[in-house]
PDB file of N, CA and C in Angstrom:
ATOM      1  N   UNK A   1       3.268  16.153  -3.622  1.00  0.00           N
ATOM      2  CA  UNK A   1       2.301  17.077  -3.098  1.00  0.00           C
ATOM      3  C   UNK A   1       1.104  16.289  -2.563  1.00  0.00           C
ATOM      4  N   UNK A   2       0.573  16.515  -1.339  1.00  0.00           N
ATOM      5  CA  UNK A   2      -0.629  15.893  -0.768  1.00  0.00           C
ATOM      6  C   UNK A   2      -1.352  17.100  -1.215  1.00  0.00           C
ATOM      7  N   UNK A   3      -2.957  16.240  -1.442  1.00  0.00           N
ATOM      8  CA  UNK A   3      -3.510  16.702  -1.673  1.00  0.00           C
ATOM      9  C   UNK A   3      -5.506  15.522  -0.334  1.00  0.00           C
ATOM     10  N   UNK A   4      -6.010  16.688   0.149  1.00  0.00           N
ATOM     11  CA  UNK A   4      -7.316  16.183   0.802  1.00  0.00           C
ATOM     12  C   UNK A   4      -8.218  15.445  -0.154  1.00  0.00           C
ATOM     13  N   UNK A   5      -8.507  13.898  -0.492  1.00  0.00           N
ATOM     14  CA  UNK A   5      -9.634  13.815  -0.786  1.00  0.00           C
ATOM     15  C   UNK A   5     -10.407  12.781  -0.142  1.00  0.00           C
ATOM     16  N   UNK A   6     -11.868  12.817  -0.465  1.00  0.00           N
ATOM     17  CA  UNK A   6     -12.959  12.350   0.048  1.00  0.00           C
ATOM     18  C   UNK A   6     -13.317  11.336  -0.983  1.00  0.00           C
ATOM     19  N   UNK A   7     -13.642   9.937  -0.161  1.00  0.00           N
ATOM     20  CA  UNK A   7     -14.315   8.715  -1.280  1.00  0.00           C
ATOM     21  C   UNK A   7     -16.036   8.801  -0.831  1.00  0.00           C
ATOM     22  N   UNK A   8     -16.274   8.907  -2.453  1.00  0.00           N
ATOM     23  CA  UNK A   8     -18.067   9.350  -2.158  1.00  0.00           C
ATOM     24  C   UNK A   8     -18.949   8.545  -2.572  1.00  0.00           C
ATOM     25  N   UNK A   9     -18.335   6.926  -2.188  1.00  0.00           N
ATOM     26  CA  UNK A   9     -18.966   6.022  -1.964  1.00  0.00           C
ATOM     27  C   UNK A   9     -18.009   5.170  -1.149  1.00  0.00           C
ATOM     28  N   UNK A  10     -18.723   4.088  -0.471  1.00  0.00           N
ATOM     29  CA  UNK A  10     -17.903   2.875   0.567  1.00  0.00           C
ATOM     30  C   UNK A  10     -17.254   2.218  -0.780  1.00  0.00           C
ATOM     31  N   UNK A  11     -15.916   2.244  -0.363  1.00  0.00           N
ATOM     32  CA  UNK A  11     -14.879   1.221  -0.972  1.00  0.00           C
ATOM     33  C   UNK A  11     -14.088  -0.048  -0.381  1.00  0.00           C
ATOM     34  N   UNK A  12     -13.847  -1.216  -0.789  1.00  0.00           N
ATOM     35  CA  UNK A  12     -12.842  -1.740  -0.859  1.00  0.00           C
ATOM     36  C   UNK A  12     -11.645  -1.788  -1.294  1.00  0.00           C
ATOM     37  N   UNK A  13     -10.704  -0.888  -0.724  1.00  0.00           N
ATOM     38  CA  UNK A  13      -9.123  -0.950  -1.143  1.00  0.00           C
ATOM     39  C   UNK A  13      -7.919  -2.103  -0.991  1.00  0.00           C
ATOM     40  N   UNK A  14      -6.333  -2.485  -1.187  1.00  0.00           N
ATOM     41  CA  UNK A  14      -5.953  -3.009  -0.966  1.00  0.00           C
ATOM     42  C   UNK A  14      -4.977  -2.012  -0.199  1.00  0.00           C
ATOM     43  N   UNK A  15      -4.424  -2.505   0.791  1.00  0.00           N
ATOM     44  CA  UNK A  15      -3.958  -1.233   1.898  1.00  0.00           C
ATOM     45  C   UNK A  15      -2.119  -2.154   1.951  1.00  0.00           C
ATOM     46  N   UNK A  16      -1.234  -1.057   1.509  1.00  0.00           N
ATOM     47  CA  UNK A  16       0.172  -1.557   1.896  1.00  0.00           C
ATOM     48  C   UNK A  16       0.851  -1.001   3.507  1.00  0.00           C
ATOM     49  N   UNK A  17       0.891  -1.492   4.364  1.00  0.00           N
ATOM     50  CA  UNK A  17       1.438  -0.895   5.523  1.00  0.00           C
ATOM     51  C   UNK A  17       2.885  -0.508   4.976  1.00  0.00           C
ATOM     52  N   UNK A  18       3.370  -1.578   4.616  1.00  0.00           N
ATOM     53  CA  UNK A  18       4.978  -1.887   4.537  1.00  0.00           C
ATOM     54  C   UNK A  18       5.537  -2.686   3.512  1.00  0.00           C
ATOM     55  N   UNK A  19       6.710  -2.786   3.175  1.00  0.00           N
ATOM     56  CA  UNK A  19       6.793  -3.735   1.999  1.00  0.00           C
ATOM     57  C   UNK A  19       6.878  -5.290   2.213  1.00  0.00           C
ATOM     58  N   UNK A  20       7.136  -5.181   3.845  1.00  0.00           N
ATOM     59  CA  UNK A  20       7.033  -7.054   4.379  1.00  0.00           C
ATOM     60  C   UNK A  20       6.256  -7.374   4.894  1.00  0.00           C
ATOM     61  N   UNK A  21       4.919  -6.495   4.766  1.00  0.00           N
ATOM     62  CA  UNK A  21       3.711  -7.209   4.948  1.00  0.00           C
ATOM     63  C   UNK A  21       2.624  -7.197   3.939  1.00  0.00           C
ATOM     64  N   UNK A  22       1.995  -8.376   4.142  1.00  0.00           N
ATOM     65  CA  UNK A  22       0.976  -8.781   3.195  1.00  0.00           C
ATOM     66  C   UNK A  22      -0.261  -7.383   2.866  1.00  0.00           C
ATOM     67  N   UNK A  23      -0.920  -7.086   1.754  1.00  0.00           N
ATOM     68  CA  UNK A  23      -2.024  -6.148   1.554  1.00  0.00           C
ATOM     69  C   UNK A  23      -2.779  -6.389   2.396  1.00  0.00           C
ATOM     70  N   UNK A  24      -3.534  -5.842   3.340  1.00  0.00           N
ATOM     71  CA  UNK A  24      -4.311  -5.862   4.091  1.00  0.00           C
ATOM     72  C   UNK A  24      -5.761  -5.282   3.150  1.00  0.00           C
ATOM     73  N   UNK A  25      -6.931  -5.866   3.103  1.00  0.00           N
ATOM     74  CA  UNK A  25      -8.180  -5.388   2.829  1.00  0.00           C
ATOM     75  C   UNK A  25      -9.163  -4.598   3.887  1.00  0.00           C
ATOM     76  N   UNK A  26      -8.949  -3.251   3.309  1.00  0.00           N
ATOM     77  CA  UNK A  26     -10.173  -2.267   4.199  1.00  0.00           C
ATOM     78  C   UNK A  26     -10.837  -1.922   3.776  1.00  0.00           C
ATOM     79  N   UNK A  27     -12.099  -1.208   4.294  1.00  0.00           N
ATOM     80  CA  UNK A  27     -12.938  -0.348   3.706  1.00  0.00           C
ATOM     81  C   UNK A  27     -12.874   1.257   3.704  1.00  0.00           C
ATOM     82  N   UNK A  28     -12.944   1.799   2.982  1.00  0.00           N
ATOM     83  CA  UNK A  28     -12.781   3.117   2.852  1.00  0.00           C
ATOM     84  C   UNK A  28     -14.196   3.854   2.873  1.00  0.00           C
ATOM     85  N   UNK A  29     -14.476   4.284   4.026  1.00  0.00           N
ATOM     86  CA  UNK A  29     -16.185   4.895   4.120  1.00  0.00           C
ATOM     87  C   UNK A  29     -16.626   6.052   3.139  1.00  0.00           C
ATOM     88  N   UNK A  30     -17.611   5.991   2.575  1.00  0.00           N
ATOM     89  CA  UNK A  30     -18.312   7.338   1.694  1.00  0.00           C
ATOM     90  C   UNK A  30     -18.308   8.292   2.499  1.00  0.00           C
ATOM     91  N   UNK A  31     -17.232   9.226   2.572  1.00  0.00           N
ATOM     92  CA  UNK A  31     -17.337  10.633   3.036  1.00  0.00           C
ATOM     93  C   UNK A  31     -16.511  10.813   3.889  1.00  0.00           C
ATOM     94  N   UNK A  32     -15.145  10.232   4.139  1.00  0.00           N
ATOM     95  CA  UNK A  32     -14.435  10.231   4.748  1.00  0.00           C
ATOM     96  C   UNK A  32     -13.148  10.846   3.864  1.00  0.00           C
ATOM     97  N   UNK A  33     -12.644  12.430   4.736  1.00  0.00           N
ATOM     98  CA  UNK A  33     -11.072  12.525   3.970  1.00  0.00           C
ATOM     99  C   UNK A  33     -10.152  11.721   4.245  1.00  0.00           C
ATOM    100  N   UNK A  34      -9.110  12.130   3.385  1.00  0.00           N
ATOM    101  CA  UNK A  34      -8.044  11.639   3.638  1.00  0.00           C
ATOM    102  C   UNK A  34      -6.747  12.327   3.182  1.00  0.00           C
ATOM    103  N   UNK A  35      -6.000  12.407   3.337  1.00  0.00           N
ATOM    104  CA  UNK A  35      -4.372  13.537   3.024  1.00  0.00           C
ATOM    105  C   UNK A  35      -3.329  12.596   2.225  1.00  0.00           C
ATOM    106  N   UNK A  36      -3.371  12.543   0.363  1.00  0.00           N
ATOM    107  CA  UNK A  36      -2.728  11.414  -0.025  1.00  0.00           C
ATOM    108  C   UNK A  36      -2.165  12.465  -1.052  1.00  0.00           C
ATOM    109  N   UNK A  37      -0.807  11.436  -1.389  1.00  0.00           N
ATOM    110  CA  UNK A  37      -0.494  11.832  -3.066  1.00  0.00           C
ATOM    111  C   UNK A  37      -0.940  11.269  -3.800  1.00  0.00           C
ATOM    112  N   UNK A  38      -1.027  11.310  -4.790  1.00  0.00           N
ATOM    113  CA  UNK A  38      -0.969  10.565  -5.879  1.00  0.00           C
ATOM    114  C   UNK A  38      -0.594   9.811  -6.996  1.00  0.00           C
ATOM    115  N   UNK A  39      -0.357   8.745  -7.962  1.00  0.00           N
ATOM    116  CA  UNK A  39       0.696   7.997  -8.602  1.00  0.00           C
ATOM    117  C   UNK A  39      -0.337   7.557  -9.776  1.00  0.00           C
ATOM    118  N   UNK A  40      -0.963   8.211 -10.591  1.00  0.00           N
ATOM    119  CA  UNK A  40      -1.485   8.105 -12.016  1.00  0.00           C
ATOM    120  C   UNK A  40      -1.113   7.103 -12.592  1.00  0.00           C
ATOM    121  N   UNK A  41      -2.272   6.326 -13.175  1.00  0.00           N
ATOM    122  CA  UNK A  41      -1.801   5.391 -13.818  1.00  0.00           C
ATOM    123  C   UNK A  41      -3.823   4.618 -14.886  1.00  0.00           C
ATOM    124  N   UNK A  42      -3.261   4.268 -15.495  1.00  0.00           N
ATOM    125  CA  UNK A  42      -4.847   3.760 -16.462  1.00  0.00           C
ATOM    126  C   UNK A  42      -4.695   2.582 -16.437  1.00  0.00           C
ATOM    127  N   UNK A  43      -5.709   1.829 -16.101  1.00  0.00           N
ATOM    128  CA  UNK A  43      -5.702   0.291 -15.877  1.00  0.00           C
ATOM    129  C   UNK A  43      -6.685  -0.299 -16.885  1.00  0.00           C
ATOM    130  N   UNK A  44      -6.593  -1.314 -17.954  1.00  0.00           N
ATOM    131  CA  UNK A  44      -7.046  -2.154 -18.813  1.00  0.00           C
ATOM    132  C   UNK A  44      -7.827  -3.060 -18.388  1.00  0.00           C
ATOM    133  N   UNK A  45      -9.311  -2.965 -18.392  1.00  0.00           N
ATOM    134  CA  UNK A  45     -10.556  -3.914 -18.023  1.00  0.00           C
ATOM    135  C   UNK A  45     -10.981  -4.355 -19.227  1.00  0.00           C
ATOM    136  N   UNK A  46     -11.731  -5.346 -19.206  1.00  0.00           N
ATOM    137  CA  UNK A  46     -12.459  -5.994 -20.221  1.00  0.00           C
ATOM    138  C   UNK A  46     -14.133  -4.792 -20.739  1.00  0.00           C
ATOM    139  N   UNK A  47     -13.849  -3.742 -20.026  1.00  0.00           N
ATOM    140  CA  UNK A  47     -14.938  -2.751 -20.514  1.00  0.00           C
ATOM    141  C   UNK A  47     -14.243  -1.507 -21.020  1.00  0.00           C
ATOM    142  N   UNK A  48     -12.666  -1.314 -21.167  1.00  0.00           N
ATOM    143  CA  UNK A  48     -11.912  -0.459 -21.360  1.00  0.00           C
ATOM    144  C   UNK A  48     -11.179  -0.135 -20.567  1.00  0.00           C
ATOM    145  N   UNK A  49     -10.359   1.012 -21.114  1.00  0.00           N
ATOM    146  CA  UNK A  49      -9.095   1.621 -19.950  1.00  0.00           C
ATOM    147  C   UNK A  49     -10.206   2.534 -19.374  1.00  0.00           C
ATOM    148  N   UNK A  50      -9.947   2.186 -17.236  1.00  0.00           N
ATOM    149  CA  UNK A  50     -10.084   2.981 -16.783  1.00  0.00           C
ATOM    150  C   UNK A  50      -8.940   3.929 -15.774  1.00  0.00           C
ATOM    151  N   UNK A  51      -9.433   5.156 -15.554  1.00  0.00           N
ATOM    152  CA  UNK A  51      -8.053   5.548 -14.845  1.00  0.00           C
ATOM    153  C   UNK A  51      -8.144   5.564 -13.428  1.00  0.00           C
ATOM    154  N   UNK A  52      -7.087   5.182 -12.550  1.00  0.00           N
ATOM    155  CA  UNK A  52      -6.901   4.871 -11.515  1.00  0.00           C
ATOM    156  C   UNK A  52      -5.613   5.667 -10.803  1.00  0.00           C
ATOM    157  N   UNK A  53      -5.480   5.878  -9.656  1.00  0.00           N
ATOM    158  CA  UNK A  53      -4.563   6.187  -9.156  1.00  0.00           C
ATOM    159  C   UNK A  53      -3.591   5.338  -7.675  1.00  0.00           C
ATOM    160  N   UNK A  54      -2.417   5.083  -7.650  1.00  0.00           N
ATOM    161  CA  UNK A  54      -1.991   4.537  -6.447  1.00  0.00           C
ATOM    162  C   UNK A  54      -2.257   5.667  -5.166  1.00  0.00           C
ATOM    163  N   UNK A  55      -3.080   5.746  -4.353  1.00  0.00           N
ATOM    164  CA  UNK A  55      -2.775   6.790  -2.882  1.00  0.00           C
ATOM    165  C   UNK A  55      -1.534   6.596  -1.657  1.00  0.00           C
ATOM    166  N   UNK A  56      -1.183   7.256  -2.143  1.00  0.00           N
ATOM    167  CA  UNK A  56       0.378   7.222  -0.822  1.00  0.00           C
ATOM    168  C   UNK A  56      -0.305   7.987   0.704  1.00  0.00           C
ATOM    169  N   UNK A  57      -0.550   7.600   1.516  1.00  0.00           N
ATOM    170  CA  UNK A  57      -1.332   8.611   2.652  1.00  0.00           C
ATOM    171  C   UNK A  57       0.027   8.853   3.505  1.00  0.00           C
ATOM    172  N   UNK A  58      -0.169  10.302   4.371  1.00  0.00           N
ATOM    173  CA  UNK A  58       0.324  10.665   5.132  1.00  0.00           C
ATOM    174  C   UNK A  58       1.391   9.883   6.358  1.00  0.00           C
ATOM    175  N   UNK A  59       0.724   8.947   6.442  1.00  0.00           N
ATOM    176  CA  UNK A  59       1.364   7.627   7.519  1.00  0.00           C
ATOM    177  C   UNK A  59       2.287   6.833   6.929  1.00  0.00           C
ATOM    178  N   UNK A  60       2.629   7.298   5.431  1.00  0.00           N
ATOM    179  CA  UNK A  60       3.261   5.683   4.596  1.00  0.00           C
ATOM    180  C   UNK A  60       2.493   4.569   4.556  1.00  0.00           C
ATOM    181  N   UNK A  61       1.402   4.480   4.142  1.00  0.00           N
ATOM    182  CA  UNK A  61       1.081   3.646   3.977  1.00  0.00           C
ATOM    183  C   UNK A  61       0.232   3.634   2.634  1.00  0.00           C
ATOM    184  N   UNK A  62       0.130   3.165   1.836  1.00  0.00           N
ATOM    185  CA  UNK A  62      -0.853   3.284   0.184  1.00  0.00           C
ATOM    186  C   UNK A  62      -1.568   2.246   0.284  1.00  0.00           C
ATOM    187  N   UNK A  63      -2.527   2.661  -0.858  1.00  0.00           N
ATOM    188  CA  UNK A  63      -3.920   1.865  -1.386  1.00  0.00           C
ATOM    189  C   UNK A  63      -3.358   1.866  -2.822  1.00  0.00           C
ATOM    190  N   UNK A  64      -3.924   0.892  -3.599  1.00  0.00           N
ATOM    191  CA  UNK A  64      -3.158   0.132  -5.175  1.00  0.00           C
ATOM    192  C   UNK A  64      -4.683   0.845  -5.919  1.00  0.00           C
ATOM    193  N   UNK A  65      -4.317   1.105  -6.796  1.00  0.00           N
ATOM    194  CA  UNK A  65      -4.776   1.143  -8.301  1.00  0.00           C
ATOM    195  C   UNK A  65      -6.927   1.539  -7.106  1.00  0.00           C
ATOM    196  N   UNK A  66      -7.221   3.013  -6.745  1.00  0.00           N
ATOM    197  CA  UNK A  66      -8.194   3.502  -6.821  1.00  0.00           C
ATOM    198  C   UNK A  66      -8.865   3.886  -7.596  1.00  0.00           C
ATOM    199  N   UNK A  67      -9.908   3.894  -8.216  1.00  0.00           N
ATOM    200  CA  UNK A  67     -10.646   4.278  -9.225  1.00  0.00           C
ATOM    201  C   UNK A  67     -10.763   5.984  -9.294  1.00  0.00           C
ATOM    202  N   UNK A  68     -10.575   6.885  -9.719  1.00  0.00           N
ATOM    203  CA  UNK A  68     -10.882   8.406  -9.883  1.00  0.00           C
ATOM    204  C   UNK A  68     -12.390   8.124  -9.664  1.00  0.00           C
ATOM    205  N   UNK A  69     -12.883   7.656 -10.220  1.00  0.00           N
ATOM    206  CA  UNK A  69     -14.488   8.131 -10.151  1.00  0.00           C
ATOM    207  C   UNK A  69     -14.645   7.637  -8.582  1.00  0.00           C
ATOM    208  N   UNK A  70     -14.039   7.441  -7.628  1.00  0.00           N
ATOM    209  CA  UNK A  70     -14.533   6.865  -6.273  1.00  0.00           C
ATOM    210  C   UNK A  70     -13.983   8.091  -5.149  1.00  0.00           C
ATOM    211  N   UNK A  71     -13.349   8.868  -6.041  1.00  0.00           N
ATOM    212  CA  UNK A  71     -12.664   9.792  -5.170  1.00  0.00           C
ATOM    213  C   UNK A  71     -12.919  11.289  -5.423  1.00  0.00           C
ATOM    214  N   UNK A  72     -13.503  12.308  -4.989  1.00  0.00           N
ATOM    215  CA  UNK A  72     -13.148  13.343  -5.451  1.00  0.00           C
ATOM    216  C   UNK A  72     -12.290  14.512  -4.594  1.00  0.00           C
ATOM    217  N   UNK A  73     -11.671  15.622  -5.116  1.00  0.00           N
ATOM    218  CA  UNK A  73     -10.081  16.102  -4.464  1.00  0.00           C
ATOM    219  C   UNK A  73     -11.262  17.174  -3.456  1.00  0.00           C
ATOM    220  N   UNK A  74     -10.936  17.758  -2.495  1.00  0.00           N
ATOM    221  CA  UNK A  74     -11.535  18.570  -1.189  1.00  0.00           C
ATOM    222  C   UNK A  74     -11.348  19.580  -1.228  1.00  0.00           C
ATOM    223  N   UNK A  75      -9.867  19.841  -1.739  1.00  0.00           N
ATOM    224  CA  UNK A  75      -8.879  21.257  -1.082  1.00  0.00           C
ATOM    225  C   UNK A  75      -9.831  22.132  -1.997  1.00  0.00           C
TER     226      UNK A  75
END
């Protein structure tokens, strides 16, 4: 299920086009939608587990391990 959300601050993501190409680094602008699924997952920092999600976007293409707190859902 896609779902619209908006990052409500400027991010740095790691961006997969494809699986035979390298992560590409973008920025993801504060206030910009976007049409993604989602792939849940909690990631282990040296300040605790935070939760994160993989974004699959509309084009096939995903961003790795986003922070929830950088994103909130639109629809």
């Amino acid at each position: 299920m896609y779902h619209v959300l908006e990052f409500g601050a400027d991010l740095w993501v790691d961006l997969e086009r494809s699986p035979r190409h390298r992560l590409e680094r973008v920025r993801a602008r504060g206030g910009t939608c976007v049409l993604a699924r989602l792939r849940p997952q909690v990631l282990e920092t040296p300040e605790g587990p935070v939760e994160a999600a993989d974004l699959v976007f509309a084009d096939g293409s995903s961003a790795c391990a986003v922070p929830y707190a950088a994103f909130r859902f639109a629809d």
